[in-house]
N, C-alpha and C. Protein backbone atom coordinates (compact mmCIF):
# COMPACT_ATOMS: atom_id res chain seq x y z
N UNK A 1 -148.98 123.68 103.79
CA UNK A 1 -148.43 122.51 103.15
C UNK A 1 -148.50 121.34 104.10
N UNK A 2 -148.60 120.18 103.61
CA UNK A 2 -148.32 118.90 104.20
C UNK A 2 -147.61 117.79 103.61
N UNK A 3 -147.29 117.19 104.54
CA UNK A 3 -146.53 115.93 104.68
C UNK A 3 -147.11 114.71 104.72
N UNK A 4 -146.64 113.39 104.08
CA UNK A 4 -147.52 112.32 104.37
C UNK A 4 -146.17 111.96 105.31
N UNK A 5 -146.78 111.14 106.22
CA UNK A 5 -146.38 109.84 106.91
C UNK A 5 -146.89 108.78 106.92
N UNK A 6 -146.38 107.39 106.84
CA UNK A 6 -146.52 106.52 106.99
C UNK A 6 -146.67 105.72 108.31
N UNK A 7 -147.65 105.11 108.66
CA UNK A 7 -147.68 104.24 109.87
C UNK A 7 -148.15 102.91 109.31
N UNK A 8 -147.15 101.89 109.26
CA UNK A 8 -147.89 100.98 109.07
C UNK A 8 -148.14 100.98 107.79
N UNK A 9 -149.64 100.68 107.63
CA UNK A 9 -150.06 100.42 105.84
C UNK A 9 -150.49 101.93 105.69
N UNK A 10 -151.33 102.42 106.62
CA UNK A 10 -151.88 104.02 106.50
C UNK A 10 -150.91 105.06 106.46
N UNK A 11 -151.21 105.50 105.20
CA UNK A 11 -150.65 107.47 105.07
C UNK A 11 -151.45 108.00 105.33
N UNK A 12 -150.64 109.37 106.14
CA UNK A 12 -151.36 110.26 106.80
C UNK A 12 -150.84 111.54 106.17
N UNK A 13 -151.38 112.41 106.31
CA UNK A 13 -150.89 113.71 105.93
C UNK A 13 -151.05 114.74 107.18
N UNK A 14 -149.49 115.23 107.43
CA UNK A 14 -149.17 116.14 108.79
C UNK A 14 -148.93 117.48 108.07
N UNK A 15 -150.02 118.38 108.73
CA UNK A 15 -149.90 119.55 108.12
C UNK A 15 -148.46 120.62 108.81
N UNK A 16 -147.36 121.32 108.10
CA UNK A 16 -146.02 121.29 108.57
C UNK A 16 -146.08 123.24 108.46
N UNK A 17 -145.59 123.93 109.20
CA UNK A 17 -145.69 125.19 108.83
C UNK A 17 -144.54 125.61 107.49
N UNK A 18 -144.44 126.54 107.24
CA UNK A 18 -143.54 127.07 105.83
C UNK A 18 -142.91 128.22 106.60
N UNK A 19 -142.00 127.87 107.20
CA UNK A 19 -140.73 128.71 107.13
C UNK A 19 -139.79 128.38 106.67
N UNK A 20 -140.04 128.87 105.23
CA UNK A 20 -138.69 128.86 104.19
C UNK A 20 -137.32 128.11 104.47
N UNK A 21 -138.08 126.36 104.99
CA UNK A 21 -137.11 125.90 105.05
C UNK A 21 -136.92 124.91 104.05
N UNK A 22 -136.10 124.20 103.22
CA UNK A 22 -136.04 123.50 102.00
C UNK A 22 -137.00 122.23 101.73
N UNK A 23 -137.66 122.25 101.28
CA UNK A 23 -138.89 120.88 101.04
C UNK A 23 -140.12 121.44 102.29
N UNK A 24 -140.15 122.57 102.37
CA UNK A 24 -141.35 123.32 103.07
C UNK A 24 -141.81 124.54 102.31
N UNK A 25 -141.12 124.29 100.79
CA UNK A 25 -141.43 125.96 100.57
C UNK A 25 -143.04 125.86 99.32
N UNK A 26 -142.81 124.90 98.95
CA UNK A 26 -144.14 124.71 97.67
C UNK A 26 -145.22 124.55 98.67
N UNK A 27 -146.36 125.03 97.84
CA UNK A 27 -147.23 125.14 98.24
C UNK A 27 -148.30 123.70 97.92
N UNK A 28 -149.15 123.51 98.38
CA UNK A 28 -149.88 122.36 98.05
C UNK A 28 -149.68 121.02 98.95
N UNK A 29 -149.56 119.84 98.69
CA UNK A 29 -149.59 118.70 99.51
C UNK A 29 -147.92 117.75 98.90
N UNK A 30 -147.16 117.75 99.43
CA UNK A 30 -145.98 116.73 98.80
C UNK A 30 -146.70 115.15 99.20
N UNK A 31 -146.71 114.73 98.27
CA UNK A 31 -146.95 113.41 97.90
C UNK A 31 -145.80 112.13 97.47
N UNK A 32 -144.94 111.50 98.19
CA UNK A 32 -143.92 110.89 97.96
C UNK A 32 -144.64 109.76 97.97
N UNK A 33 -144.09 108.63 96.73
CA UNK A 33 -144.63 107.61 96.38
C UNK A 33 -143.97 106.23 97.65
N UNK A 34 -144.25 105.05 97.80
CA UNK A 34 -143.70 104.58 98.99
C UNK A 34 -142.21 103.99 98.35
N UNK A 35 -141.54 104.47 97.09
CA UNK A 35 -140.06 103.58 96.78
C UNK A 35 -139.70 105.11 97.10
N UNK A 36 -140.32 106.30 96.84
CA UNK A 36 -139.85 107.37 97.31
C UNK A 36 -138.98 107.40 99.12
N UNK A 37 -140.13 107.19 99.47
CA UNK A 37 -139.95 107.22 100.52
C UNK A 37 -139.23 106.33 101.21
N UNK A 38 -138.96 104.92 100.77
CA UNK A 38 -137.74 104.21 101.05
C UNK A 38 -136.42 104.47 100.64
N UNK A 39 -136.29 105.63 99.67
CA UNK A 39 -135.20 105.84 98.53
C UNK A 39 -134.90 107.24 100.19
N UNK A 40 -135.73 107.85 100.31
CA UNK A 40 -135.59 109.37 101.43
C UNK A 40 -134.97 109.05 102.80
N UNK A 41 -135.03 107.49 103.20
CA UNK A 41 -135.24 106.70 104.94
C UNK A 41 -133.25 106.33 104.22
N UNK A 42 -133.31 105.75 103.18
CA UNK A 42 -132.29 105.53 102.71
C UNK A 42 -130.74 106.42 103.16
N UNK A 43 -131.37 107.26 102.10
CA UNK A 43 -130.66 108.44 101.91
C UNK A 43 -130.16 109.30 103.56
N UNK A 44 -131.25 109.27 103.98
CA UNK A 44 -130.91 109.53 105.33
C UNK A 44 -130.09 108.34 106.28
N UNK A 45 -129.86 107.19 105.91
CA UNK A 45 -129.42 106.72 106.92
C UNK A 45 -127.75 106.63 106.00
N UNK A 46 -127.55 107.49 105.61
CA UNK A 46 -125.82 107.59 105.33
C UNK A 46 -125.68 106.56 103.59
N UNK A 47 -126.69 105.91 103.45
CA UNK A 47 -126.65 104.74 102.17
C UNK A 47 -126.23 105.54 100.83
N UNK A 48 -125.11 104.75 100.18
CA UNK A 48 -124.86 105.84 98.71
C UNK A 48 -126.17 104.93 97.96
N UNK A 49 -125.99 105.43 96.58
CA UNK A 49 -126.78 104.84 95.47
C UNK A 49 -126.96 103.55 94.92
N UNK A 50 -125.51 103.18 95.09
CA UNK A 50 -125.12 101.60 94.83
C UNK A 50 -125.51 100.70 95.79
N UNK A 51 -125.59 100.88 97.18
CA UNK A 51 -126.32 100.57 98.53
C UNK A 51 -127.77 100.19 98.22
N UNK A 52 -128.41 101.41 97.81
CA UNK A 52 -129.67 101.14 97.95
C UNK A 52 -130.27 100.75 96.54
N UNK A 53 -129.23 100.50 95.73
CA UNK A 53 -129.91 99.84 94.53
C UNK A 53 -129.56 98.56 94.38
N UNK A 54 -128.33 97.91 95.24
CA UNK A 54 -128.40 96.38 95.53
C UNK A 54 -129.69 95.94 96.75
N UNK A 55 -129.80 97.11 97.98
CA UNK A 55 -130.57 96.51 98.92
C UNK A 55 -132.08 96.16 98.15
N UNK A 56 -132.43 97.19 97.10
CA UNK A 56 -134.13 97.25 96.46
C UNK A 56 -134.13 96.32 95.40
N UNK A 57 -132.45 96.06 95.29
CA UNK A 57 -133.30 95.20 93.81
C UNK A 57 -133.22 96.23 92.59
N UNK A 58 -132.64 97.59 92.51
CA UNK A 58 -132.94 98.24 91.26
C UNK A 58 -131.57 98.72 90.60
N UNK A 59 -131.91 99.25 89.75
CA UNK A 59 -130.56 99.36 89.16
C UNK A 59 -129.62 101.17 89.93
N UNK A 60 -128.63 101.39 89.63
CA UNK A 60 -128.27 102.57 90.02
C UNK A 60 -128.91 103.91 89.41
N UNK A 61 -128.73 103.62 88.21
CA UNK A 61 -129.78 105.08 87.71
C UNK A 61 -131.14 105.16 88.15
N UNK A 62 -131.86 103.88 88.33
CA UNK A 62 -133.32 104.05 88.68
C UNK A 62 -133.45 104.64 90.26
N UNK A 63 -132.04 104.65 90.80
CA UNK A 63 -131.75 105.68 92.50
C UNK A 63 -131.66 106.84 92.16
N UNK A 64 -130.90 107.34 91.04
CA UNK A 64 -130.55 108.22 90.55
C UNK A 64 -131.65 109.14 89.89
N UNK A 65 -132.74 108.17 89.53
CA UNK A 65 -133.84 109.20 88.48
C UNK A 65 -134.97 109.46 89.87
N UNK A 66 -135.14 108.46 90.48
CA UNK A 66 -136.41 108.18 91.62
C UNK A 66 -136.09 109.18 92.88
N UNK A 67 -134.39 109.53 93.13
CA UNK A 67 -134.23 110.59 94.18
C UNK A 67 -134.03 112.52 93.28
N UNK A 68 -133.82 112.35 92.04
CA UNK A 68 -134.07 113.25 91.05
C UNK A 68 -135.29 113.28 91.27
N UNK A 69 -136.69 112.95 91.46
CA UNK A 69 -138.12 113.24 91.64
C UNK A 69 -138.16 113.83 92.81
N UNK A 70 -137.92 113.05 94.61
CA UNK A 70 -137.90 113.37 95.62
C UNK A 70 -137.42 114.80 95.78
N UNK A 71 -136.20 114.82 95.20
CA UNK A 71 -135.65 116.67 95.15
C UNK A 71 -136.85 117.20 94.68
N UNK A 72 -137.11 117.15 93.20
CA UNK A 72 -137.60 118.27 92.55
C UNK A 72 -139.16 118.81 94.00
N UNK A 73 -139.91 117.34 93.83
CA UNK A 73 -141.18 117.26 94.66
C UNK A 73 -140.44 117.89 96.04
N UNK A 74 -139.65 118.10 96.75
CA UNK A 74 -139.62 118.66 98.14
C UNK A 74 -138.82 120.04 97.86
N UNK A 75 -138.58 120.50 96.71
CA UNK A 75 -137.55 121.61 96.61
C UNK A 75 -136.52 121.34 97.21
N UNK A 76 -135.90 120.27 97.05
CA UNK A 76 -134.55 119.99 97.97
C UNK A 76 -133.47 120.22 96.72
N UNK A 77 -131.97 120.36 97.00
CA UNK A 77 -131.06 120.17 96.14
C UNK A 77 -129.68 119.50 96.18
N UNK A 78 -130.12 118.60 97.68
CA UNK A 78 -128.79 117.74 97.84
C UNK A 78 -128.96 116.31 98.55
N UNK A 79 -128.59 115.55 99.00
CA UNK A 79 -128.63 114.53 99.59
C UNK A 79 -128.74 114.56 101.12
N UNK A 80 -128.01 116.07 101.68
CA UNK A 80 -127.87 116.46 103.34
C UNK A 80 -128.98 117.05 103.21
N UNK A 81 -129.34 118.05 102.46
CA UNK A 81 -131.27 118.63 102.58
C UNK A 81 -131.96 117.80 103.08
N UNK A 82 -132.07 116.30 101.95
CA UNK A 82 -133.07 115.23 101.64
C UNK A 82 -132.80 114.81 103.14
N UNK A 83 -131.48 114.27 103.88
CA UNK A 83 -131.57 113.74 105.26
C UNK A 83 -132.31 114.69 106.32
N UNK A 84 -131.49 115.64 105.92
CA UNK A 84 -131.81 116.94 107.49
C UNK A 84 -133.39 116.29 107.55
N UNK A 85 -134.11 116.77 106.22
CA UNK A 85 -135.57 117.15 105.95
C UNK A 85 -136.35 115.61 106.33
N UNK A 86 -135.83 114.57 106.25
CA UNK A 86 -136.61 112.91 106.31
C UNK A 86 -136.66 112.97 108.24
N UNK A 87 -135.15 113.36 108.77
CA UNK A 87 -134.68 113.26 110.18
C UNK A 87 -135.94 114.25 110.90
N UNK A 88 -136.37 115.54 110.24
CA UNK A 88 -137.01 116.39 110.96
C UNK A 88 -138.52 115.88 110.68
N UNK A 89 -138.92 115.24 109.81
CA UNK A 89 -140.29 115.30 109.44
C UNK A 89 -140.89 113.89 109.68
N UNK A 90 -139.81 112.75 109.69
CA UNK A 90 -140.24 111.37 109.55
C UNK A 90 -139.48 111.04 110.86
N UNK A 91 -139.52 109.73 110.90
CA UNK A 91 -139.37 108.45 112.19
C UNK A 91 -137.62 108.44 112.43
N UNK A 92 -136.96 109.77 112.92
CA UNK A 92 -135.85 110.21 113.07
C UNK A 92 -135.34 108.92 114.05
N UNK A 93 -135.73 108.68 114.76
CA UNK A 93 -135.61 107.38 115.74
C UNK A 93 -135.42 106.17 115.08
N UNK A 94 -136.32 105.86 114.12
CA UNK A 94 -136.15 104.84 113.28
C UNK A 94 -135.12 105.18 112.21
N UNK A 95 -134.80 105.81 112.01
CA UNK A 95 -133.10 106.10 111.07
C UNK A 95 -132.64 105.89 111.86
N UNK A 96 -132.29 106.50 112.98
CA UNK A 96 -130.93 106.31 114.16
C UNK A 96 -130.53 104.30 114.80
N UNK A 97 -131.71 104.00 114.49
CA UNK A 97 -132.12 102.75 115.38
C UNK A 97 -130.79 101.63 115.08
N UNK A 98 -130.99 101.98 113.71
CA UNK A 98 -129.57 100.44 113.50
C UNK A 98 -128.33 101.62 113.58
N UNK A 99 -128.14 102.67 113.90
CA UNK A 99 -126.49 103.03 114.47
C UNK A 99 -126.28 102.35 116.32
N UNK A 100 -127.40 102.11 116.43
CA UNK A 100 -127.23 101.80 118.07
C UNK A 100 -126.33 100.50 118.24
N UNK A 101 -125.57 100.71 119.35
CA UNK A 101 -124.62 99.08 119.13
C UNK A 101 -125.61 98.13 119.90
């Protein structure tokens, strides 16, 4: 299985091993769209729904239906999965960056 990352404008795809850990278990390529993936950086940095649907501009259910995709697509089933899994796979540094004083 793989992972895309983002650098910049380019996605990349990081191939990730499968030990049955949550959003590592499907087989094939996870493909997160890029509001996905701002909705995942989100989610990981502590933001509820209402947060990130004033910061994007969208409404609350459209957080609600767009992180309903991110689960299904990573086999995740919670919001601490979706972080653990963004912190281990993506720019963990860049989540942490604005807790720094």
């Amino acid at each position: 299985m793989a992972v895309p990352l983002s650098t910049g404008r380019q996605t990349f795809i990081e191939p990730i091993v499968n030990d049955n850990i949550p959003g590592e278990t499907s087989p094939g390529f996870v493909c997160l769209t890029h509001r996905e993936r701002q909705l995942a950086r989100a989610v990981a940095r502590s933001e509820t729904n209402r947060e990130i649907a004033s910061e994007l501009g969208l409404s609350v259910q459209t957080v609600k239906n767009t992180l309903s995709c991110v689960f299904g697509k990573l086999g995740l089933r919670s919001r601490v999965e979706l972080a653990m899994w963004y912190a281990r796979k993506h720019e963990w540094k860049d989540t942490l960056k604005d807790f720094d004083a």
